[in-house]
C-alpha atoms as a PDB file:
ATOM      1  CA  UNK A   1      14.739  -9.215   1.212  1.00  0.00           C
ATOM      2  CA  UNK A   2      15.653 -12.995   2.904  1.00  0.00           C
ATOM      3  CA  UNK A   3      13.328 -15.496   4.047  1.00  0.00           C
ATOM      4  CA  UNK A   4      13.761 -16.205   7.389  1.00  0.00           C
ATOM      5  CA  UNK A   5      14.568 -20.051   8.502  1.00  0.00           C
ATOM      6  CA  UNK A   6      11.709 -21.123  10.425  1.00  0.00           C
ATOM      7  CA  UNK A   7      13.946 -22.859  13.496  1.00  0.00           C
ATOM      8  CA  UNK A   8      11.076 -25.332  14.254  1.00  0.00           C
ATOM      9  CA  UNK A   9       9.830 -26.185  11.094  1.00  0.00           C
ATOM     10  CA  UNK A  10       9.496 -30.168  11.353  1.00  0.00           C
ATOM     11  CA  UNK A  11       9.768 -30.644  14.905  1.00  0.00           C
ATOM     12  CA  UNK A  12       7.505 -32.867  16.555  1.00  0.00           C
ATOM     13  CA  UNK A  13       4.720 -31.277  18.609  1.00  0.00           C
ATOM     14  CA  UNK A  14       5.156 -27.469  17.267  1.00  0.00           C
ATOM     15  CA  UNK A  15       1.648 -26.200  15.982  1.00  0.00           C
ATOM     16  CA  UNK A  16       2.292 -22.379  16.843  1.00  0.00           C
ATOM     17  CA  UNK A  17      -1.049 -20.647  15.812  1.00  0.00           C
ATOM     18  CA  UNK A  18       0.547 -18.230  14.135  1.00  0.00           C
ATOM     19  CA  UNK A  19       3.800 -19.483  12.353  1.00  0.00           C
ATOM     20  CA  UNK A  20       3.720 -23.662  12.046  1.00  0.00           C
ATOM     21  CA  UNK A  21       3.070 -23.738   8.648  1.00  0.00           C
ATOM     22  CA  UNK A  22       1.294 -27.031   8.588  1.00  0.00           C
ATOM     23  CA  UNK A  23      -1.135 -26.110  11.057  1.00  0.00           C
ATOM     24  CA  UNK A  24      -4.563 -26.036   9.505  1.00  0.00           C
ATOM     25  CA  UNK A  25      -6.410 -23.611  11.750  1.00  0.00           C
ATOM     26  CA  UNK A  26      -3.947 -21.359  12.336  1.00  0.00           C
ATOM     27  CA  UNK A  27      -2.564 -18.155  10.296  1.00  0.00           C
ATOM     28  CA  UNK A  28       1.098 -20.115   8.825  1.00  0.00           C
ATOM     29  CA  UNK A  29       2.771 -16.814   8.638  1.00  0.00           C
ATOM     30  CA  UNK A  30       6.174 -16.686   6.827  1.00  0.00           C
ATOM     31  CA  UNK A  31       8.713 -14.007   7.818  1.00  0.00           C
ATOM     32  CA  UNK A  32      11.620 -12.039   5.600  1.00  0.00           C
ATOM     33  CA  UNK A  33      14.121  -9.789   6.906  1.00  0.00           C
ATOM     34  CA  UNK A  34      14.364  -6.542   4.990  1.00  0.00           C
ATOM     35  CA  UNK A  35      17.224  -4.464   6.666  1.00  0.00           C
ATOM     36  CA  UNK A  36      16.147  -3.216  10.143  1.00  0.00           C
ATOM     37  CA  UNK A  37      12.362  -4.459   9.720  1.00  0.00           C
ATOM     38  CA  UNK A  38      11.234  -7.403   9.524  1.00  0.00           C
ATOM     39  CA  UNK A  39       8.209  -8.496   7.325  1.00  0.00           C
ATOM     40  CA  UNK A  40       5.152 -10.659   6.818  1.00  0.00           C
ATOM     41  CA  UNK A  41       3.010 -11.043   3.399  1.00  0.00           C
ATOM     42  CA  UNK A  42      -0.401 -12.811   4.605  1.00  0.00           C
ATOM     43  CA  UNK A  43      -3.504 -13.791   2.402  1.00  0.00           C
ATOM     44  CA  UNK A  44      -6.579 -12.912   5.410  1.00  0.00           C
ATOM     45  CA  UNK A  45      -9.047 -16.118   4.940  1.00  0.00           C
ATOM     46  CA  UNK A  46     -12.906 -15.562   5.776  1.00  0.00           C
ATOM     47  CA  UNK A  47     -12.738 -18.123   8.679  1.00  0.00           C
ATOM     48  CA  UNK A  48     -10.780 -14.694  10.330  1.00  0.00           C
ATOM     49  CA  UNK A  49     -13.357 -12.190  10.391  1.00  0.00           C
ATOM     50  CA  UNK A  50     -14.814 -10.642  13.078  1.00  0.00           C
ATOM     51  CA  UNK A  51     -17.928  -8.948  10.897  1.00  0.00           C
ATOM     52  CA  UNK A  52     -18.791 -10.079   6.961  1.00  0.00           C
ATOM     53  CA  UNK A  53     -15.345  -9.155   5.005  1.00  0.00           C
ATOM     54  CA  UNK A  54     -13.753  -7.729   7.616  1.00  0.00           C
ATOM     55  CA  UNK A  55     -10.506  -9.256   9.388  1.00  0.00           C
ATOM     56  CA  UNK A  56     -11.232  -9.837  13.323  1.00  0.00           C
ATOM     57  CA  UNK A  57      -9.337  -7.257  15.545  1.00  0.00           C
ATOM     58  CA  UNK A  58      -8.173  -9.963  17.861  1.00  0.00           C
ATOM     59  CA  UNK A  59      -6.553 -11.850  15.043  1.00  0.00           C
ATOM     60  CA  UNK A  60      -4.845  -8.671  13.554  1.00  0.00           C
ATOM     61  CA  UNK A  61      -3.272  -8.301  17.349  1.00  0.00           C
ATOM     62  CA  UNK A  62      -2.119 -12.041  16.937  1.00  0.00           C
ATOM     63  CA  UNK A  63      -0.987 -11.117  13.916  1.00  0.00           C
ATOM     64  CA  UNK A  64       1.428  -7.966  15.138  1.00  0.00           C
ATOM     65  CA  UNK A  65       2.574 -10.048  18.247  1.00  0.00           C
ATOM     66  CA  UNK A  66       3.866 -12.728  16.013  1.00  0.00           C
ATOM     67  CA  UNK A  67       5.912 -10.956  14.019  1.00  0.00           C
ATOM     68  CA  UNK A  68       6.957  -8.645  17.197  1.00  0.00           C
ATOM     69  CA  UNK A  69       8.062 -12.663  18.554  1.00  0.00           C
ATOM     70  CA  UNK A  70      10.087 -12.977  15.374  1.00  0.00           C
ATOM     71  CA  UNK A  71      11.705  -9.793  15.331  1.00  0.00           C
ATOM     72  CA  UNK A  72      13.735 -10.805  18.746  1.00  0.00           C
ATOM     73  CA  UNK A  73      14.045 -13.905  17.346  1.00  0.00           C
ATOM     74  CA  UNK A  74      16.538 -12.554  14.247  1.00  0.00           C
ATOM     75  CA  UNK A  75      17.226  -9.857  16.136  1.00  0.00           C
ATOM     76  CA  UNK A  76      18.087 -10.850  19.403  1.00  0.00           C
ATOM     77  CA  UNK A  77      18.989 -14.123  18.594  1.00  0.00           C
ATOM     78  CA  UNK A  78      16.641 -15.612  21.555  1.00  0.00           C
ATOM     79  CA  UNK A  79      13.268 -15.850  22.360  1.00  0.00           C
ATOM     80  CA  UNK A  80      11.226 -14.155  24.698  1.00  0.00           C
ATOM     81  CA  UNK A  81       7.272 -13.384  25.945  1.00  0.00           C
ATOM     82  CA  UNK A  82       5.067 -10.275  25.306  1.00  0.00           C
ATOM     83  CA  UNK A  83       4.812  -8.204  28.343  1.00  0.00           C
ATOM     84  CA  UNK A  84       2.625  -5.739  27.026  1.00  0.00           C
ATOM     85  CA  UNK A  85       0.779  -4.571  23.848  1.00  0.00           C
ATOM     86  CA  UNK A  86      -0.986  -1.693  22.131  1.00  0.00           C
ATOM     87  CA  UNK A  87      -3.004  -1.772  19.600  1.00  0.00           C
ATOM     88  CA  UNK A  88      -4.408   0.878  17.469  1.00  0.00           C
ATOM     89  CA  UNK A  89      -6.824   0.044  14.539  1.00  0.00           C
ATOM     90  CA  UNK A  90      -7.274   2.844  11.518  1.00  0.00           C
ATOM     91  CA  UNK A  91      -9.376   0.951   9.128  1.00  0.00           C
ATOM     92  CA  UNK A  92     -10.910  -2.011   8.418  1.00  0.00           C
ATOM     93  CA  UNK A  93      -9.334  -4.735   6.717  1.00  0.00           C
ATOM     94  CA  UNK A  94     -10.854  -6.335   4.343  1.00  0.00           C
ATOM     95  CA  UNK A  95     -11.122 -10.539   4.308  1.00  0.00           C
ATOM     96  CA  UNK A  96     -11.176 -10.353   0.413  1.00  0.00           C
ATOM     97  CA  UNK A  97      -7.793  -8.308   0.241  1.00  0.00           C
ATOM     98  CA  UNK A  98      -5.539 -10.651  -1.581  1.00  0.00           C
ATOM     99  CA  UNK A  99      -2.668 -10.347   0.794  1.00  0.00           C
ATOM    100  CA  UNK A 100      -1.753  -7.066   3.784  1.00  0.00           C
ATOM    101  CA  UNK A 101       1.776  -6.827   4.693  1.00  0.00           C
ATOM    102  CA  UNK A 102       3.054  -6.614   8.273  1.00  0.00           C
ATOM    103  CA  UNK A 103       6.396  -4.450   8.781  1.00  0.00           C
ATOM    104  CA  UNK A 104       8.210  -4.876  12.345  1.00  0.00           C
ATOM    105  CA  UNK A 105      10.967  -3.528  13.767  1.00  0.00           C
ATOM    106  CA  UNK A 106      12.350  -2.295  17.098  1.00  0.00           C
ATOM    107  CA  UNK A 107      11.590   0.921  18.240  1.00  0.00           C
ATOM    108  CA  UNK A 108      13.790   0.782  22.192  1.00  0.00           C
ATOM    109  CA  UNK A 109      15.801  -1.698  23.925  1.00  0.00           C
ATOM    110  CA  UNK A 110      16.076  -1.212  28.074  1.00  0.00           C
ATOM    111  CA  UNK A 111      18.067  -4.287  29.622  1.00  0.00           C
ATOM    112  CA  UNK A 112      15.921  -6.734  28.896  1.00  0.00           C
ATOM    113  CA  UNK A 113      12.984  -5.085  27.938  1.00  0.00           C
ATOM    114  CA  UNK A 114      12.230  -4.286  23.524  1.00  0.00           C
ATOM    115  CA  UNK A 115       9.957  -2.692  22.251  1.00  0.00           C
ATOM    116  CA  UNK A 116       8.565  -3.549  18.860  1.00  0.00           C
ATOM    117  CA  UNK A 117       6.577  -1.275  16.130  1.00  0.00           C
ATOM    118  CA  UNK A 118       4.492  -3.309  13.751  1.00  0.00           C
ATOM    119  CA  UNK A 119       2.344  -1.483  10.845  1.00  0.00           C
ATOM    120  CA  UNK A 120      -0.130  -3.612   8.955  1.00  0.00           C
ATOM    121  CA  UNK A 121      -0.992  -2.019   5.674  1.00  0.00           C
ATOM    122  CA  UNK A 122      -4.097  -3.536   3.163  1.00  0.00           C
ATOM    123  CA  UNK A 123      -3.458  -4.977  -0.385  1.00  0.00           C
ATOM    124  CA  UNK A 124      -3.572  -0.997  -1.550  1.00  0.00           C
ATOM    125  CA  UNK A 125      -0.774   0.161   0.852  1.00  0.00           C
ATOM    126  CA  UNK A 126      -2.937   1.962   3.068  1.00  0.00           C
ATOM    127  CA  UNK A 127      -2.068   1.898   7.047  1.00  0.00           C
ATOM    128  CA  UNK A 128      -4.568   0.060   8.564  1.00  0.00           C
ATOM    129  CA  UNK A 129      -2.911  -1.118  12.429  1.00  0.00           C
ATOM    130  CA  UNK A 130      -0.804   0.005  14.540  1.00  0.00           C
ATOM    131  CA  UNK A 131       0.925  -2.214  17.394  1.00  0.00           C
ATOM    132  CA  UNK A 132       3.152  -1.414  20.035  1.00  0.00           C
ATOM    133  CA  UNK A 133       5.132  -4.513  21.388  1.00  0.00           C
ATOM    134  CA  UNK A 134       6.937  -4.599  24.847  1.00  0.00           C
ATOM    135  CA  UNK A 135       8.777  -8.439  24.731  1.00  0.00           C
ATOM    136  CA  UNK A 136      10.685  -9.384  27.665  1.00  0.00           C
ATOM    137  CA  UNK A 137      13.773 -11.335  26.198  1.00  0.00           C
ATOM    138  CA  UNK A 138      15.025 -14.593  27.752  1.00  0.00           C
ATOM    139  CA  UNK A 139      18.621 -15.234  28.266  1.00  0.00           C
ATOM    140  CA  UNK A 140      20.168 -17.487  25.270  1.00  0.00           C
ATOM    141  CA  UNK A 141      20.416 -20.302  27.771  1.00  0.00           C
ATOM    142  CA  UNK A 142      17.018 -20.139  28.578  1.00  0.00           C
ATOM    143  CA  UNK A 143      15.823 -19.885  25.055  1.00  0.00           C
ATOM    144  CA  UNK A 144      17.643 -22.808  24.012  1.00  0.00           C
ATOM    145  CA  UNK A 145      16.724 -24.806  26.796  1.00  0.00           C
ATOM    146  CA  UNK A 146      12.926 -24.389  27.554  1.00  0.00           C
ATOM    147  CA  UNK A 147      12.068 -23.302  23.821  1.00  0.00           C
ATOM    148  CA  UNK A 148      14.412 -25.543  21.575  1.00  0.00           C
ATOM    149  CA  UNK A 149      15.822 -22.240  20.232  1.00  0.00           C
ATOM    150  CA  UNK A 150      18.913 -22.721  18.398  1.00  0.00           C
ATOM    151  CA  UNK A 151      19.309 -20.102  15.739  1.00  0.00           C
ATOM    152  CA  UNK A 152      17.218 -18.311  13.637  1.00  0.00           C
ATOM    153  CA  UNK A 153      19.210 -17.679  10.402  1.00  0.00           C
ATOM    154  CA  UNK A 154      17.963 -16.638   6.496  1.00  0.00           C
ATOM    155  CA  UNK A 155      17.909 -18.623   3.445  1.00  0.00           C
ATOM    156  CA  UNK A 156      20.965 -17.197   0.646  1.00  0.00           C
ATOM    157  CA  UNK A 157      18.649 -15.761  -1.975  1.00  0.00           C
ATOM    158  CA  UNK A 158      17.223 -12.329  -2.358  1.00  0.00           C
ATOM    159  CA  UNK A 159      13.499 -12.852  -2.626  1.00  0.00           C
ATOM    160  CA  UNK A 160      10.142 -10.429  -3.312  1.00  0.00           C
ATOM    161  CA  UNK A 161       7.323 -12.047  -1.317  1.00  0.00           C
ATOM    162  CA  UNK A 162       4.993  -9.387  -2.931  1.00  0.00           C
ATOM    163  CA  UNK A 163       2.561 -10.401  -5.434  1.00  0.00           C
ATOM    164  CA  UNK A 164       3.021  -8.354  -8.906  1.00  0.00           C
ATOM    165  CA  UNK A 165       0.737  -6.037  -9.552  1.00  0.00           C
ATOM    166  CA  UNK A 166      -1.570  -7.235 -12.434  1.00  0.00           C
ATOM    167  CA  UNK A 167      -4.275  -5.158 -12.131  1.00  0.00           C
ATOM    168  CA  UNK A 168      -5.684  -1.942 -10.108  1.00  0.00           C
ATOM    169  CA  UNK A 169      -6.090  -3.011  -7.152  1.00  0.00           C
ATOM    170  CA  UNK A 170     -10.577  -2.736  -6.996  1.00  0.00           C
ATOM    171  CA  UNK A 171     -11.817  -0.428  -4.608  1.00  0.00           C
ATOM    172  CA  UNK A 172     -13.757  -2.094  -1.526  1.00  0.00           C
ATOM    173  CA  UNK A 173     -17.102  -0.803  -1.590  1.00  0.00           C
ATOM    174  CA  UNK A 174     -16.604   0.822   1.886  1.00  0.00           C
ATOM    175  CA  UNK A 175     -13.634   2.697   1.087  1.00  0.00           C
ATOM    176  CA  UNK A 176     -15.739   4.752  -1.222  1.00  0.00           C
ATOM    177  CA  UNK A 177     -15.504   8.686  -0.257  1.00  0.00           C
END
């Protein structure tokens, strides 16, 4: 797995809620690129949930949409705006879970039209979202002109954003059968 290159990082006026990573209220996801998919390793924080320990639906769609926008960014090599979106939630997730890892990747390309799959799984690997993504992709002039997109490229190194496993992971009190 490569980090992605954020493209913006350090340019003046960019606070994207969900990828400037100096932003303090927003969610300063990171991206890799791990073949076809494209993947996100994000610690929830308390301020996010919707009910006590539980991650707010609306920021779990922000969540999938961002890294649906950064899968036509490496992908497609341009930017682009969602068009549509489904979301389907399985299971809670949990604002104590150390990190959940979003996996994206495209599903169907029509002209101008992608769409995007994004899974969120919980700390234990258990599916817990389901997004479908329909982006409507800009052309490259367009991208670079009205959205300062340039490139979005990956650092050299092979990487693991996934914390070790110390410990078995504890099981949420809700998850109990």
């Amino acid at each position: 797995m490569k980090r992605i290159i954020n493209p913006w990082r350090g340019m003046e006026g960019y606070r994207c809620f969900g990828c400037a990573p100096h932003s303090p209220e927003g969610l300063r996801m990171e991206f890799y690129e791990d073949g076809d998919e494209i993947v996100s390793v994000w610690k929830p924080r308390p301020e996010f949930q919707g009910w006590i320990d539980t991650l707010h639906g609306g920021i779990q769609a922000t969540l999938a949409d961002e890294i649906s926008s950064w899968v036509v960014f490496r992908k497609f090599q341009t930017s682009g705006v969602t068009s549509k979106m489904e979301v389907r939630y399985h299971r809670p997730i949990h604002t104590s879970d150390e990190y959940i890892v979003l996996r994206a990747r495209v599903e169907e390309q029509r002209r101008n039209l992608v769409r995007i799959g994004v899974r969120i799984a919980d700390t234990r690997g258990q599916l817990c979202t389901e997004a479908a993504c329909v982006y409507f992709l800009f052309p490259k002039e367009k991208a670079a002109r009205d959205f300062h997109f340039c490139d979005c490229s990956l650092e050299d190194e092979e990487c693991n954003p996934l914390p070790e496993p110390a410990t078995p992971a504890r099981q949420h009190p809700d998850d109990r059968s």
